[in-house]
C-alpha atoms as a PDB file:
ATOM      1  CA  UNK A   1     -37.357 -66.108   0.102  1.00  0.00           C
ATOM      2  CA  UNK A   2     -34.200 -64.614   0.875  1.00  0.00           C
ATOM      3  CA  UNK A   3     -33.487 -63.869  -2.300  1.00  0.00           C
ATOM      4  CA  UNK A   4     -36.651 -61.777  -2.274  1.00  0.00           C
ATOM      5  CA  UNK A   5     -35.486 -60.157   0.619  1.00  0.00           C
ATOM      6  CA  UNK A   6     -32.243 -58.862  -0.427  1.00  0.00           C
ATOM      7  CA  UNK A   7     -33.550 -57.574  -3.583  1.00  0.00           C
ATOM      8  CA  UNK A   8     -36.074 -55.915  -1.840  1.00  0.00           C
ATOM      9  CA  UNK A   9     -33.688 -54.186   1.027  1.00  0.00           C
ATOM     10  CA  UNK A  10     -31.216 -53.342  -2.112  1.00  0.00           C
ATOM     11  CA  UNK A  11     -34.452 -51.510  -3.868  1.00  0.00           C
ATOM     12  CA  UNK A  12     -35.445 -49.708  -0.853  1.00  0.00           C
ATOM     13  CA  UNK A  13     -31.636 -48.821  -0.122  1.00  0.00           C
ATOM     14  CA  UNK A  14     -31.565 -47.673  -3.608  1.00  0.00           C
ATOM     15  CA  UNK A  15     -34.978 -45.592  -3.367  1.00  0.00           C
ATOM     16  CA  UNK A  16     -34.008 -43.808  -0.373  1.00  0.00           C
ATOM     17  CA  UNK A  17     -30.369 -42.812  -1.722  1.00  0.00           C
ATOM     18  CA  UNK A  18     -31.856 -41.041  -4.833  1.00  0.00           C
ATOM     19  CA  UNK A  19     -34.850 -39.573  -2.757  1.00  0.00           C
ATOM     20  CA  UNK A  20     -32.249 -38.037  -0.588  1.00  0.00           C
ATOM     21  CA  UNK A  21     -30.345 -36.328  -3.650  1.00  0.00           C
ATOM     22  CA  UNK A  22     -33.368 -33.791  -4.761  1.00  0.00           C
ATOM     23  CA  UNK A  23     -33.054 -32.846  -8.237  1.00  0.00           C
ATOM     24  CA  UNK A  24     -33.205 -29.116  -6.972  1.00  0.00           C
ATOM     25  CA  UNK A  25     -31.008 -27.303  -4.417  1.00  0.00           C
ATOM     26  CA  UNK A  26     -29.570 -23.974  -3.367  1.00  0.00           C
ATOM     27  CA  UNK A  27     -26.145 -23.332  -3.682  1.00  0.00           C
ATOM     28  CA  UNK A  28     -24.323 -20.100  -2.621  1.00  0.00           C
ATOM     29  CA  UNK A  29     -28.172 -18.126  -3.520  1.00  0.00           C
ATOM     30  CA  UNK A  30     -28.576 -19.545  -7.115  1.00  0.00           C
ATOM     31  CA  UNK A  31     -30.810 -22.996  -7.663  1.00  0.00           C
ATOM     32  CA  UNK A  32     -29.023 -25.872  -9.022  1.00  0.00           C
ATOM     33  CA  UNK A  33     -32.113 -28.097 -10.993  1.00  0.00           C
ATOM     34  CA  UNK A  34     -29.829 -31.622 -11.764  1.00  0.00           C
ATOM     35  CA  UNK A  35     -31.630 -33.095 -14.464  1.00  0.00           C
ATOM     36  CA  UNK A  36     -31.098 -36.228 -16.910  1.00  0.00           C
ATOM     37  CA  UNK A  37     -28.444 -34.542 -19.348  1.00  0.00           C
ATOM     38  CA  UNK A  38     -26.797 -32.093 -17.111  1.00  0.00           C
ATOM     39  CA  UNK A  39     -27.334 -29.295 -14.547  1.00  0.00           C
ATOM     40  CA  UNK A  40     -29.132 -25.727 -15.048  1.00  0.00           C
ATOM     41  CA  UNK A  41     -28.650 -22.929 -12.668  1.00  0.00           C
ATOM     42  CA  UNK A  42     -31.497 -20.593 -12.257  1.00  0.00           C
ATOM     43  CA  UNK A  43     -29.512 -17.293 -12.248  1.00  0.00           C
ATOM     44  CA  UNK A  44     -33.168 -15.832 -10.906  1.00  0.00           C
ATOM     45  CA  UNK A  45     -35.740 -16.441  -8.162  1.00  0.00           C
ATOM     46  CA  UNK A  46     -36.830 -20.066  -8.034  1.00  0.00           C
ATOM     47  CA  UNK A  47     -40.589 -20.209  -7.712  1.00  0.00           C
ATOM     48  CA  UNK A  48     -41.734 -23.652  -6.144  1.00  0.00           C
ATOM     49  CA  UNK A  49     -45.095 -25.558  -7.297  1.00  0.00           C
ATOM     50  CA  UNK A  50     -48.217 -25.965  -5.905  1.00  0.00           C
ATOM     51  CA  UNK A  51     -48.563 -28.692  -7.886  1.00  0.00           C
ATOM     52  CA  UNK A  52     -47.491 -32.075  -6.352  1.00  0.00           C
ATOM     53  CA  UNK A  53     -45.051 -33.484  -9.366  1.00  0.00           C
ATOM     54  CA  UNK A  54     -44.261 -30.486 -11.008  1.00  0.00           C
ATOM     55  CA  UNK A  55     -40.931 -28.470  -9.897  1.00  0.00           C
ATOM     56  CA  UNK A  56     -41.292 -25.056 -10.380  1.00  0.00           C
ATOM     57  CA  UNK A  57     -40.251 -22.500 -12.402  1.00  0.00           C
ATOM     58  CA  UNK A  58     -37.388 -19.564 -12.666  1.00  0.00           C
ATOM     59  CA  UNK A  59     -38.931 -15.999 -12.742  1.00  0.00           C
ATOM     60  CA  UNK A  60     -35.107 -15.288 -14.569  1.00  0.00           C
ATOM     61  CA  UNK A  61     -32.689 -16.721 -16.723  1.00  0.00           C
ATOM     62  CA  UNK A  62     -32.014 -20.623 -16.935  1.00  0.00           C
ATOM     63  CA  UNK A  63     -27.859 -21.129 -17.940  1.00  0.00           C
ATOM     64  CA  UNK A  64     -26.250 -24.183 -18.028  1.00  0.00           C
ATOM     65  CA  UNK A  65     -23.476 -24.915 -15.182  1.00  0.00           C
ATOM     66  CA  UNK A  66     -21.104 -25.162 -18.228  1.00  0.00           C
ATOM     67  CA  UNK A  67     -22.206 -21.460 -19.628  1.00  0.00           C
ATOM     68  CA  UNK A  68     -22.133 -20.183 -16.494  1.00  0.00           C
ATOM     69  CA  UNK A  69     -18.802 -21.224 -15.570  1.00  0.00           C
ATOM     70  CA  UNK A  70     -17.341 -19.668 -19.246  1.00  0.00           C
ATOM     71  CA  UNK A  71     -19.019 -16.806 -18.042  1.00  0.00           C
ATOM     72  CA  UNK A  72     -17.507 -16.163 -14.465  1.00  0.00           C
ATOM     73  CA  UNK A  73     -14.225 -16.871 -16.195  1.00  0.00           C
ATOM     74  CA  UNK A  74     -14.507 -14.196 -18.485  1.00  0.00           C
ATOM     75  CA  UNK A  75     -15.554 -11.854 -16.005  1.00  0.00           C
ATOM     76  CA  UNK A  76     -12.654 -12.826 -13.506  1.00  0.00           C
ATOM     77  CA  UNK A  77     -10.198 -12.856 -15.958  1.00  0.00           C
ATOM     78  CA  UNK A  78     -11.381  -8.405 -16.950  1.00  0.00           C
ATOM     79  CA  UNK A  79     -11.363  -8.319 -13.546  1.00  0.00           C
ATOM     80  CA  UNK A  80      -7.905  -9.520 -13.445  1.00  0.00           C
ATOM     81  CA  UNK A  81      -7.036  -7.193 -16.145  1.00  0.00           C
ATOM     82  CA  UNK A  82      -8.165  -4.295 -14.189  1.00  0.00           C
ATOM     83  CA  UNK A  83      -6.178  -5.190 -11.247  1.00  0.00           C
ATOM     84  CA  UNK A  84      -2.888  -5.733 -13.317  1.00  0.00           C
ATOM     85  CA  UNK A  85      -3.827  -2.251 -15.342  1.00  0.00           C
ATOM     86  CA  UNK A  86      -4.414  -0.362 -12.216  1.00  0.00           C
ATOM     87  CA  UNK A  87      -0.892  -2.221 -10.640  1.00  0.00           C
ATOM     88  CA  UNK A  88       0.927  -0.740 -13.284  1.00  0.00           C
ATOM     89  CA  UNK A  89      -0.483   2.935 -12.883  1.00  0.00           C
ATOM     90  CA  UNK A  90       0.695   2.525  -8.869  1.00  0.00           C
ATOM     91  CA  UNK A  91       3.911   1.201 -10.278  1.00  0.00           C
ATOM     92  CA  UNK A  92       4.662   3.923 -12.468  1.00  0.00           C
ATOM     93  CA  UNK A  93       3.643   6.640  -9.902  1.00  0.00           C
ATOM     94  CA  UNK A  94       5.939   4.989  -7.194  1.00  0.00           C
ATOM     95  CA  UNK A  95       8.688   4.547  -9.466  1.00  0.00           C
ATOM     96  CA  UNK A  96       8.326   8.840 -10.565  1.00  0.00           C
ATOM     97  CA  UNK A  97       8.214   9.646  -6.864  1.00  0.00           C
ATOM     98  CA  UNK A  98      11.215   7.312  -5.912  1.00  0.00           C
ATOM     99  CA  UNK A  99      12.693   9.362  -8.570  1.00  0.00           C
ATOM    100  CA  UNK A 100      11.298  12.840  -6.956  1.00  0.00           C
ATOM    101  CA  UNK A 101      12.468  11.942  -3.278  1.00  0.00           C
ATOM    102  CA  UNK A 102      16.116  11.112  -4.894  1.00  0.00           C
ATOM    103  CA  UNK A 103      16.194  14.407  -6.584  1.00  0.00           C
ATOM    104  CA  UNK A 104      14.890  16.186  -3.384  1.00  0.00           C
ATOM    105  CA  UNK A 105      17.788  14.357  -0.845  1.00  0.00           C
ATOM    106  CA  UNK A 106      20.161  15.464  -3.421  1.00  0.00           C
ATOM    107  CA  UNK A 107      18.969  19.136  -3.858  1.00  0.00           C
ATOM    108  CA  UNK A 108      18.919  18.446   0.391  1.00  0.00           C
ATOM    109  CA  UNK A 109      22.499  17.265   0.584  1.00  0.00           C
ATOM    110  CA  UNK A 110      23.909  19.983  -1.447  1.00  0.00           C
ATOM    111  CA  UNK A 111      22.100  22.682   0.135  1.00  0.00           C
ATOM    112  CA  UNK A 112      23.022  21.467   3.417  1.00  0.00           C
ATOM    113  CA  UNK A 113      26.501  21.997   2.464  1.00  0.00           C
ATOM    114  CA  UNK A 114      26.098  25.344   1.063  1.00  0.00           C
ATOM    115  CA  UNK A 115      24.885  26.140   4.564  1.00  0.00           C
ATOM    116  CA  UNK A 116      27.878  24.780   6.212  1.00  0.00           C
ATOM    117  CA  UNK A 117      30.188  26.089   3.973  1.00  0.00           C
ATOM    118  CA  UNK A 118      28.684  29.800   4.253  1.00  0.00           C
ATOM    119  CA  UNK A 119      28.343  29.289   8.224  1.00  0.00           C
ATOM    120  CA  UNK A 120      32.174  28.619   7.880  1.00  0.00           C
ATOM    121  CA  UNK A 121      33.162  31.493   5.884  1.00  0.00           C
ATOM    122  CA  UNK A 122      31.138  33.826   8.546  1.00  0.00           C
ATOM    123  CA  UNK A 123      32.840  32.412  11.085  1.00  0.00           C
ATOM    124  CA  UNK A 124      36.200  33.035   9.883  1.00  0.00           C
ATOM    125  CA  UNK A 125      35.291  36.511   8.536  1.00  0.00           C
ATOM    126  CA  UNK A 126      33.822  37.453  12.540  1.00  0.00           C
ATOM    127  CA  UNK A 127      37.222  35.971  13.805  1.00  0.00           C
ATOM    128  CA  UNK A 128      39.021  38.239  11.467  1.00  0.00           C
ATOM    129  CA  UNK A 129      37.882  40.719  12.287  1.00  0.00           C
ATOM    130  CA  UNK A 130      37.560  41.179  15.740  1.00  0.00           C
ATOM    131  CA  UNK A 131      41.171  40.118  15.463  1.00  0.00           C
ATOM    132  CA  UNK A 132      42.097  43.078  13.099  1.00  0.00           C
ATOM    133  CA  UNK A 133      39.955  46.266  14.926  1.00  0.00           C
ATOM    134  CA  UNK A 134      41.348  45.072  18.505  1.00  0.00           C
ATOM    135  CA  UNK A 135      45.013  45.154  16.859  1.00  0.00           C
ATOM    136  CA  UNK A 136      44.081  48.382  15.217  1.00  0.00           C
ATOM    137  CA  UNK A 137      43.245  50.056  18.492  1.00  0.00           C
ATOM    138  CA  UNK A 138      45.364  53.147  18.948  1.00  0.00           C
ATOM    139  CA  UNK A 139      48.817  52.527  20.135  1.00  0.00           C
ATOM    140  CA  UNK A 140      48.543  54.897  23.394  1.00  0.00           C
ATOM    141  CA  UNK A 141      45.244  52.881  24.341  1.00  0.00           C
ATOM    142  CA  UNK A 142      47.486  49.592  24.202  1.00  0.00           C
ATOM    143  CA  UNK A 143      50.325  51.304  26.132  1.00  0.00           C
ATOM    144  CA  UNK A 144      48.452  50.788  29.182  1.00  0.00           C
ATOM    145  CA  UNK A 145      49.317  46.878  30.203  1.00  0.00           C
ATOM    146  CA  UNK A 146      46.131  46.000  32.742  1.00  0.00           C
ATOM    147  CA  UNK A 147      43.858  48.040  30.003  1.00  0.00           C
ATOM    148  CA  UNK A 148      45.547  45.804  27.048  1.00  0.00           C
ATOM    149  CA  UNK A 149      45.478  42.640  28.971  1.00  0.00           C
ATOM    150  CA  UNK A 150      41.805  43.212  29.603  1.00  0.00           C
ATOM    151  CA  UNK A 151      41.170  43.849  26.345  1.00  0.00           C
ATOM    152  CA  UNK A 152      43.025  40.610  25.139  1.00  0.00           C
ATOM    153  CA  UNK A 153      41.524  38.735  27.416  1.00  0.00           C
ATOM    154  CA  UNK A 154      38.128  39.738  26.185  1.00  0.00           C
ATOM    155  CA  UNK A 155      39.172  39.777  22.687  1.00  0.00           C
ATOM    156  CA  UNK A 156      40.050  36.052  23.204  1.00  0.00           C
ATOM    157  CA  UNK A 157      36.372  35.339  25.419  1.00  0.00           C
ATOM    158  CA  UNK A 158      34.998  36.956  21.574  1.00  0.00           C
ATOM    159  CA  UNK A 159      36.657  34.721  19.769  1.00  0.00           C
ATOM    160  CA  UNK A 160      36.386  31.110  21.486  1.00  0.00           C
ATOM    161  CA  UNK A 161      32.547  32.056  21.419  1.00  0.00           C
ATOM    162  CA  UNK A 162      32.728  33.024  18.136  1.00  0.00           C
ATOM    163  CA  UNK A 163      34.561  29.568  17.154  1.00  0.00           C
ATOM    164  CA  UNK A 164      32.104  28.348  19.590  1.00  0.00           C
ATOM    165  CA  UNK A 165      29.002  29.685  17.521  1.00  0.00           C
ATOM    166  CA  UNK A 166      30.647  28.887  13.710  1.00  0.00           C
ATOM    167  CA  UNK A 167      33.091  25.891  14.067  1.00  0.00           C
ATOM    168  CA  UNK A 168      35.338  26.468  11.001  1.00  0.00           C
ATOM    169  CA  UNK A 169      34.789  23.475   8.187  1.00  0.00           C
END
């Protein structure tokens, strides 16, 4: 009688487990129908039965798990592709601007010093010559000592702003 027993609570045990594993269910919004020699996704709408026994039927296309998988791995790896292709293009246009912007700080650099140089040449061509037309003034102007030291003195106010304004290179 035991005997009986256990292989009765091992039956129902058994019974319940495979009950519990439907041969149909819904993963990520496709139908997976497990069946005797494999597993078939239905890649369209799964249409239940009215019928008590019968499962239902795919208003779509049936593809095994194994097709399906080939599949997304095809299309993963274009996509893939496409990625890498599109990398490259970004790459390449980086690497011609990088080349740009160094072209651009050099053309900035050298201009820069043009400026400075010139700036420099100004300045030493204003010092000249307010140096050279306040010596040049006529002698009996300059024979006058508080006129001349006036005059030096504001030559020399002229020329520290002048140094002031275009420090020499």
């Amino acid at each position: 009688m035991k005997k009986v027993i256990y292989v009765a609570a091992i039956w129902f045990a058994f019974l319940s487990v495979s009950s519990a594993q439907s041969p149909i269910m819904e993963v990520e919004g496709y139908t997976v129908i497990r069946g005797g020699t494999g597993s078939i996704i239905c890649l369209g709408r799964w249409i239940p039965s009215t019928e008590v026994g019968k499962p239902g039927y795919c208003e779509g296309q049936m593809v095994d798990v194994s097709q399906l998988t080939a599949i997304s791995t095809k299309q993963t790896a274009d996509k893939i592709d496409q990625l890498l292709f599109v990398l490259s293009a970004i790459d390449q246009k980086l690497a011609d601007n990088n080349v740009q912007l160094e072209r651009l700080i050099e053309a900035t650099v050298n201009t820069q010093a043009a400026i400075d140089q010139q700036v420099g040449q100004v300045g030493e061509l204003m010092y000249d010559t307010i140096s050279t037309r306040v010596d040049a003034l006529a002698r009996r102007v300059l024979a006058n000592d508080t006129f001349k030291k006036e005059l030096e003195k504001l030559k020399q106010d002229i020329l520290s702003d002048v140094k002031k304004a275009y420090p020499q290179q």
